[in-house]
Protein backbone atom coordinates (compact mmCIF):
# COMPACT_ATOMS: atom_id res chain seq x y z
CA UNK A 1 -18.81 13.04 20.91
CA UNK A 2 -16.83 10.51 22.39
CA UNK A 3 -17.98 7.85 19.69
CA UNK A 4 -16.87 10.24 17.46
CA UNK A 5 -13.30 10.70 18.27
CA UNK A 6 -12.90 6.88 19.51
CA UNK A 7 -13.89 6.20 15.66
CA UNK A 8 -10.79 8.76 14.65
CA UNK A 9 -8.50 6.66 16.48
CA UNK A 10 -9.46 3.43 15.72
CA UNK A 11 -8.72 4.80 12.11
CA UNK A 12 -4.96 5.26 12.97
CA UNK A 13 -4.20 1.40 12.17
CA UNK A 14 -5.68 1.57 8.39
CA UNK A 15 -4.70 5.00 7.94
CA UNK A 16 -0.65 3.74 8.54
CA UNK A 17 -1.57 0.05 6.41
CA UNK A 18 -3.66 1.96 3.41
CA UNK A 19 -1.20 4.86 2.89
CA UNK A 20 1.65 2.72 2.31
CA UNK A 21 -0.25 0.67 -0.34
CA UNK A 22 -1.18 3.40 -1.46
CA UNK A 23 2.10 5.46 -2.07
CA UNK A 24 3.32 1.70 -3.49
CA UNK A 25 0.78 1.50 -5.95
CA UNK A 26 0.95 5.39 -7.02
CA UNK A 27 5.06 5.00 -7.98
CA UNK A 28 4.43 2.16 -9.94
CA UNK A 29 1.80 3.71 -11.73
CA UNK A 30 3.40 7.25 -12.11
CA UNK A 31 6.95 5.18 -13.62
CA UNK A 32 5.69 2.59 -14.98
CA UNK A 33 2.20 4.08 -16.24
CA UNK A 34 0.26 0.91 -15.40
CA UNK A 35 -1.22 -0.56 -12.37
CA UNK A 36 -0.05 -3.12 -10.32
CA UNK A 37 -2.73 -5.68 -9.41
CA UNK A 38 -0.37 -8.49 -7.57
CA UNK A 39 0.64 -5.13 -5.01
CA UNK A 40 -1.68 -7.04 -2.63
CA UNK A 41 -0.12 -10.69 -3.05
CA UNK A 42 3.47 -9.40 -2.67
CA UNK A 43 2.27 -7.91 0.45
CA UNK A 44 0.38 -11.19 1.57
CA UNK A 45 3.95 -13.11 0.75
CA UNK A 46 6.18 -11.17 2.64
CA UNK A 47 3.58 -11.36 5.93
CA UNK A 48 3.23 -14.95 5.45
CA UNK A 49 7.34 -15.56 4.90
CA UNK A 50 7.43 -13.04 8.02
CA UNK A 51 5.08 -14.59 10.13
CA UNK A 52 6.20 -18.24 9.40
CA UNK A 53 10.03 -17.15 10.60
CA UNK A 54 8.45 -15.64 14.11
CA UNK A 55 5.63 -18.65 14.40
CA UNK A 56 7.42 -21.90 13.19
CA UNK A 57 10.97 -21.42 12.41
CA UNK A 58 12.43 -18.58 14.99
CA UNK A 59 10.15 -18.08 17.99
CA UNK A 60 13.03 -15.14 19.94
CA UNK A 61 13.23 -13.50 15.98
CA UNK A 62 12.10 -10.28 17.32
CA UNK A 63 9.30 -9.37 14.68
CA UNK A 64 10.48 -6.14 13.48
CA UNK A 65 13.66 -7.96 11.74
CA UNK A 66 11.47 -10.45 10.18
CA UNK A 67 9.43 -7.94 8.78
CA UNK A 68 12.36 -6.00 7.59
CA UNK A 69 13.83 -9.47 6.07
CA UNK A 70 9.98 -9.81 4.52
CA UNK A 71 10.92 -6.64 2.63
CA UNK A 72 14.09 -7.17 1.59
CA UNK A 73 12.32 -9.96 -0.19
CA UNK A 74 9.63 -8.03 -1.73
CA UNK A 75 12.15 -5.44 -2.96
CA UNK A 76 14.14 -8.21 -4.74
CA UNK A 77 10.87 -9.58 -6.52
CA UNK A 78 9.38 -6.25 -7.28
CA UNK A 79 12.77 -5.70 -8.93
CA UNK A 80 12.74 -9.04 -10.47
CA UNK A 81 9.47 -8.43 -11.73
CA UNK A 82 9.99 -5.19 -13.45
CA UNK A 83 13.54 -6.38 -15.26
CA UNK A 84 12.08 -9.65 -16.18
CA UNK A 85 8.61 -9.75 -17.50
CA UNK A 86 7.02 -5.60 -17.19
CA UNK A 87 10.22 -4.77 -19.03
CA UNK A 88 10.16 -7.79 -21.64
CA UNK A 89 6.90 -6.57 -22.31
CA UNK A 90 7.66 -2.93 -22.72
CA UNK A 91 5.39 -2.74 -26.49
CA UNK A 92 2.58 -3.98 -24.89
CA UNK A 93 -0.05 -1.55 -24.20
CA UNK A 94 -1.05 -0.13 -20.42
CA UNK A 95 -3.72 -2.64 -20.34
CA UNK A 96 -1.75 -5.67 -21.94
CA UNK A 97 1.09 -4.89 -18.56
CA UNK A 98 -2.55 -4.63 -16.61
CA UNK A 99 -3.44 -7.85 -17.86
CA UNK A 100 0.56 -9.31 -17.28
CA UNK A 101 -0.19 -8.18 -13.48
CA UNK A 102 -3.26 -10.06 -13.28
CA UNK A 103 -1.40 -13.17 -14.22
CA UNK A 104 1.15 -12.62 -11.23
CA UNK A 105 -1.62 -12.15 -8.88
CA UNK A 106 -3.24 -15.58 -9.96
CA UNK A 107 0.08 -17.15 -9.73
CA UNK A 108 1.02 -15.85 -5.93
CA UNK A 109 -2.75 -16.93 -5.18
CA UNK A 110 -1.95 -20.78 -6.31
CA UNK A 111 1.53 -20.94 -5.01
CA UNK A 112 1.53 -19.07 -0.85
CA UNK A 113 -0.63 -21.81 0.02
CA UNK A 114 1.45 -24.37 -0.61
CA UNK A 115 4.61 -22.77 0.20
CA UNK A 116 3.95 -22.24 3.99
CA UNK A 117 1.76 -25.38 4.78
CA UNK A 118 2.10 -24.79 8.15
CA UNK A 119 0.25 -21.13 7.58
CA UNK A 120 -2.17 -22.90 5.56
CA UNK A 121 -3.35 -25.79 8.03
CA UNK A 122 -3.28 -23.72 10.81
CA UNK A 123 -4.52 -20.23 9.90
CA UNK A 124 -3.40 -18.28 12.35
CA UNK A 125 -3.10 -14.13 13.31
CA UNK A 126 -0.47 -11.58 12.07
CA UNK A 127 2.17 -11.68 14.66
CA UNK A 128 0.78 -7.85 16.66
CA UNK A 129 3.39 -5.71 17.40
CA UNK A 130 1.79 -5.45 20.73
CA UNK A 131 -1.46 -6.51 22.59
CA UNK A 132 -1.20 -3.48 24.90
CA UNK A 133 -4.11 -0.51 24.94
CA UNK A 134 -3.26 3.20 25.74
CA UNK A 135 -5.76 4.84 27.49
CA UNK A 136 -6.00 8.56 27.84
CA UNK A 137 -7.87 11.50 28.18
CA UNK A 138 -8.68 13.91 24.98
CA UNK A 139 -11.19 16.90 25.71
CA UNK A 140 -12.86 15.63 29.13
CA UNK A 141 -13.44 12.10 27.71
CA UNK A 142 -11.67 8.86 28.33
CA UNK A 143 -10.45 7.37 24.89
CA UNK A 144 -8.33 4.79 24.31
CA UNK A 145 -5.66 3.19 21.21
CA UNK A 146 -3.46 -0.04 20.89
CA UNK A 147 0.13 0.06 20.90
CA UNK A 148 0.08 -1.93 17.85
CA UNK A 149 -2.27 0.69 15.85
CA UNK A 150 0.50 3.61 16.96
CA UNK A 151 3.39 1.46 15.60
CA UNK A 152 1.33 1.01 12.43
CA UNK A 153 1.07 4.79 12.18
CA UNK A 154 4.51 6.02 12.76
CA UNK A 155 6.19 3.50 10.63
CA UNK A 156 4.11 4.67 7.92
CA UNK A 157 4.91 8.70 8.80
CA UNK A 158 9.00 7.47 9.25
CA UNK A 159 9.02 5.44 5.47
CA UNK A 160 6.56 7.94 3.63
CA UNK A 161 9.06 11.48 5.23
CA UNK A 162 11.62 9.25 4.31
CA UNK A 163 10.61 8.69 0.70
CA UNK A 164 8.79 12.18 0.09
CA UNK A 165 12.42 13.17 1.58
CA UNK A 166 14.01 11.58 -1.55
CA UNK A 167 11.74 12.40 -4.16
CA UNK A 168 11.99 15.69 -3.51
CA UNK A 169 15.65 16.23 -2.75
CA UNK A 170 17.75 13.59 -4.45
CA UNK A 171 19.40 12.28 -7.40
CA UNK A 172 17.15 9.33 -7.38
CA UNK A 173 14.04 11.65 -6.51
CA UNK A 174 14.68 13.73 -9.21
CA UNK A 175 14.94 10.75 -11.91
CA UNK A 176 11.70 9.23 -10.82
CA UNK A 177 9.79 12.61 -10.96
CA UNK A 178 11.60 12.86 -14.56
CA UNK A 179 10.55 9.32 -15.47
CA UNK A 180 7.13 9.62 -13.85
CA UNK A 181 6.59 13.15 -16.36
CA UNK A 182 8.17 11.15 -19.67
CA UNK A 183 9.97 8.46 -19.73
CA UNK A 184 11.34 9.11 -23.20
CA UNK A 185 12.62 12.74 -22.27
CA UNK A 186 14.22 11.14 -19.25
CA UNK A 187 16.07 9.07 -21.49
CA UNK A 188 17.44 11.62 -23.90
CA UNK A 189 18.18 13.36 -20.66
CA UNK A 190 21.00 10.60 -19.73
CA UNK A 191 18.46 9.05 -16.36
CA UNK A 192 18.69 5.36 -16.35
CA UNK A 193 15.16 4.76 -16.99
CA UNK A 194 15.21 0.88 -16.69
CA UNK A 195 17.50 1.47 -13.22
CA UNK A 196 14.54 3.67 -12.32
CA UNK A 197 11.58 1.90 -12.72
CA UNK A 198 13.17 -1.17 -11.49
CA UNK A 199 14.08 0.71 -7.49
CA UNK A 200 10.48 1.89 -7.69
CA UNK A 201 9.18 -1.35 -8.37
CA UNK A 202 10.87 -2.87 -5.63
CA UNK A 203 10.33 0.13 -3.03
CA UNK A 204 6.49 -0.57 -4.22
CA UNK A 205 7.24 -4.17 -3.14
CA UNK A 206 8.62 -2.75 0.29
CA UNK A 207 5.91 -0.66 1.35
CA UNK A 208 3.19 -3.03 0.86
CA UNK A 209 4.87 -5.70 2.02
CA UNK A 210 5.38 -3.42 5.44
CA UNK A 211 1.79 -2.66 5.03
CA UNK A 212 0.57 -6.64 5.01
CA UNK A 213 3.34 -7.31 7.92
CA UNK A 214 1.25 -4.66 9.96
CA UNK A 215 -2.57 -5.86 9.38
CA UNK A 216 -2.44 -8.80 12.36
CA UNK A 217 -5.42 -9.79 10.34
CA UNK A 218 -5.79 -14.11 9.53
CA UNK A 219 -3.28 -15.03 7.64
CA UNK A 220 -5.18 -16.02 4.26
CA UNK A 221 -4.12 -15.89 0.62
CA UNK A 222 -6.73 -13.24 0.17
CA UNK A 223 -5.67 -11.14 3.22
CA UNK A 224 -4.87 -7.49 1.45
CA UNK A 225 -7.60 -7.57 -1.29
CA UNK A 226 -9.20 -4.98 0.61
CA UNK A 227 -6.19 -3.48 1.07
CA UNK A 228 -5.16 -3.91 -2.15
CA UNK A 229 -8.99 -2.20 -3.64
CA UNK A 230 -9.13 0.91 -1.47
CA UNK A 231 -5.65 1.61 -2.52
CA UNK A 232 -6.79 1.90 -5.77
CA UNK A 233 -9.76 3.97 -4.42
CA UNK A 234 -7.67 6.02 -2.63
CA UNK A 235 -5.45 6.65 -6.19
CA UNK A 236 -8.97 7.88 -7.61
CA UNK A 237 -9.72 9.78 -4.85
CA UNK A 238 -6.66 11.39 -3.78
CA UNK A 239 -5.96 11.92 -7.83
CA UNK A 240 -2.81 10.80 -9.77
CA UNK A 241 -1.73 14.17 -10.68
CA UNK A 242 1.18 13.91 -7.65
CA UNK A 243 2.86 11.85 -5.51
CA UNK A 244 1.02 12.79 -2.68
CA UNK A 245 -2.54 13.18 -3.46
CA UNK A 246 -3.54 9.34 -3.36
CA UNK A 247 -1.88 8.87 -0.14
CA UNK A 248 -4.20 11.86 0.99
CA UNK A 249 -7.34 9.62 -0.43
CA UNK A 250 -5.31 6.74 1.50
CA UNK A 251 -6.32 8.99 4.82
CA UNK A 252 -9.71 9.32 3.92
CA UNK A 253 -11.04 6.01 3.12
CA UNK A 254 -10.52 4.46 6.89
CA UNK A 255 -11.91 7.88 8.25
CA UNK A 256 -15.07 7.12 5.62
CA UNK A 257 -15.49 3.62 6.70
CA UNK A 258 -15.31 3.98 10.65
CA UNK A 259 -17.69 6.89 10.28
CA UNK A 260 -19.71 5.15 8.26
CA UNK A 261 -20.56 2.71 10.95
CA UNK A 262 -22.54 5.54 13.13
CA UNK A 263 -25.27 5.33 10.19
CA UNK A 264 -25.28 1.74 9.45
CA UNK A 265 -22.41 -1.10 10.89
CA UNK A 266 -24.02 -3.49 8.32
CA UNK A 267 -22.98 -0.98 4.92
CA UNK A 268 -20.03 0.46 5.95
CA UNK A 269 -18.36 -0.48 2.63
CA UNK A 270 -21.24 0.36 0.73
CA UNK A 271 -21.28 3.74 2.22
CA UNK A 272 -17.76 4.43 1.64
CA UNK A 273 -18.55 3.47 -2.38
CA UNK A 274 -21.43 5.86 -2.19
CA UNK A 275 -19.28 8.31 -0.32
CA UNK A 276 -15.92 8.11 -3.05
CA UNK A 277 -18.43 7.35 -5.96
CA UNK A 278 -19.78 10.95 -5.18
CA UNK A 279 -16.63 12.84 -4.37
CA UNK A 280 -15.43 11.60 -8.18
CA UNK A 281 -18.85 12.50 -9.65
CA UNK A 282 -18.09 16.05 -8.90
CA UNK A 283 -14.12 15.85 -8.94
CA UNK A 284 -13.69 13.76 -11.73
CA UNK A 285 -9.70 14.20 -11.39
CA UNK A 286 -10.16 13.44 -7.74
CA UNK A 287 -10.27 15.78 -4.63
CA UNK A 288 -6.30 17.23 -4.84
CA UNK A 289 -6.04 15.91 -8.53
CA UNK A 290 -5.17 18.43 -11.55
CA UNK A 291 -6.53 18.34 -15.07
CA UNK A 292 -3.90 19.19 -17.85
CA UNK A 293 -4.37 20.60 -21.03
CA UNK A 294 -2.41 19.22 -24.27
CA UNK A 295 -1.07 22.49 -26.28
CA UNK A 296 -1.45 21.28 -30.22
C-alpha cells in the first residue's frame, strides 16, 4: 500500500508538465482545427533560452522570471507563427497545416543546437525549482514528495483555473469557444477570428513552454518528445469534444505509467500503449469525449 500511494505522488510532477501540453495542444487544435507538432520544440526553446539566462548569462536571475521571460517568448512566436505561415496557408487542408508543423519542428531541431552552444557542449539539467523533499505521513505510512514536483503541480492548477476562468467567463473565452464550434459563423458573428486564433496560438506557446521550463530533465533538442506524444495521447484519451477532457487524459497517462511499473519497470510505456490503446478500442471518442450527429 505504501508503494502504491508513493507511485500517486511521484505522478504529481508529470501530471502538472503533461496537462499543460496538453490544454496547449487541445486550443490549437479546437481554433485552429489542426495539430501542432513543433508544441514540443517551442517548449524545448523557451527551457533552453531560460536555462541559458540562469546558467551562463545571469547566475542571481531568480528562475521563475526567466521562465516567465521564456514565455513571453513563446507567446510572441506562437503568435508569429499563426499570422505568418498557419494563416498564409489558410486553403491548405488539416493535413497540409499538419505537414507545415512538421517543417517547424525540423527547423527548431537544426537551429537550438546551435543557438545556445554553451547548452549544447555542456548538456546540463533543467534549472529545479528546488532540490528539497517533503516528507509526511498519509494513512499510517511515511511518504514523501519534492518541492520541485509541488511547484510543478500548482502552477499548472493556477494557469489552467486561470484559463478555464476565461474561457468560460470572458469576452475572449467566449470568441474562442465560438471559433473553436465554426470559425465561419464566428466571423459573420463580428469575432475577430484571425485576433483569435493568433492569442491561442501564443497562449499554446506559453503553456508548453512553462511545461518544458518545469521538466529539470537534460537539456537536449529532443527533451519534450515524450511530452510532446502523450499529449497527443492524452487528446485521444481525454477526447476532443471539450476543453477539458484531454487535460483529464493529461491526468491519466502519468498515473498509467507509474502504475505500470508495479507489473513490469522494463514496459512501462508499452503498458501505458496497451492500457490507452484499449480504453479507445471501447471509447472510440475517448473516455469524457462526445459523438455528434450531422442533421441532413
Amino acid at each position: 500500500m505504501q508503494m502504491v500511494l508513493q507511485l500517486f505522488f511521484n505522478s504529481l510532477q508529470n501530471i502538472g508538465i503533461y496537462s499543460l501540453a496538453t490544454m496547449g495542444l487541445v486550443l490549437i487544435f479546437r481554433t485552429s482545427a489542426t495539430t501542432n507538432f513543433s508544441q514540443g520544440m517551442i517548449g524545448t526553446f523557451a527551457a533552453f533560452f531560460a536555462s541559458n539566462l540562469v546558467l551562463y548569462q545571469y547566475p542571481d536571475l531568480p528562475f521563475p522570471v526567466a521562465i516567465g521571460i521564456g514565455a513571453s517568448i513563446a507567446f510572441i512566436m506562437g503568435c508569429l507563427i499563426d499570422s505568418g505561415i498557419i494563416r498564409q496557408g489558410r486553403r491548405v487542408s488539416p493535413v497540409g497545416k499538419q505537414i507545415i508543423t512538421m517543417g517547424l519542428l525540423l527547423i527548431f531541431y537544426a537551429a537550438i543546437p546551435p543557438m545556445f552552444p554553451s547548452i549544447t557542449t555542456r548538456t546540463p539539467s533543467v534549472p529545479r525549482f528546488s532540490f528539497n523533499n517533503r516528507d509526511f505521513t498519509l494513512f499510517g505510512y511515511d511518504l514523501f514528495i519534492t518541492e520541485h514536483a509541488l511547484v510543478c503541480l500548482f502552477t499548472a492548477i493556477i494557469l489552467l483555473s486561470i484559463l478555464f476562468t476565461m474561457l468560460k467567463f470572458t469576452k475572449w473565452g467566449i470568441a474562442i469557444r465560438a471559433t473553436a464550434s465554426n470559425e465561419t459563423v464566428a466571423q459573420m458573428l463580428g469575432i475577430n477570428t484571425r485576433l483569435v486564433t493568433g492569442i491561442t496560438w501564443g497562449i499554446a506557446g506559453a503553456l508548453v513552454a512553462v511545461a518544458g521550463s518545469s521538466t529539470a530533465m537534460s537539456l537536449n533538442a529532443s527533451m519534450l518528445a515524450q511530452v510532446q506524444i502523450f499529449g497527443f495521447l492524452a487528446c485521444v484519451l481525454g477526447g476532443l469534444s471539450s476543453f477539458w477532457a484531454p487535460v483529464a487524459g493529461s491526468v491519466l497517462i502519468p498515473l498509467f505509467l507509474n502504475y505500470s511499473a508495479l507489473f513490469s519497470p522494463r514496459w512501462t510505456v508499452l503498458i501505458t500503449f496497451i492500457i490507452i490503446m484499449l480504453i479507445i478500442l471501447i471509447r472510440p471518442n475517448g473516455l469524457f469525449g462526445k459523438q455528434f450527429v450531422k442533421k441532413v
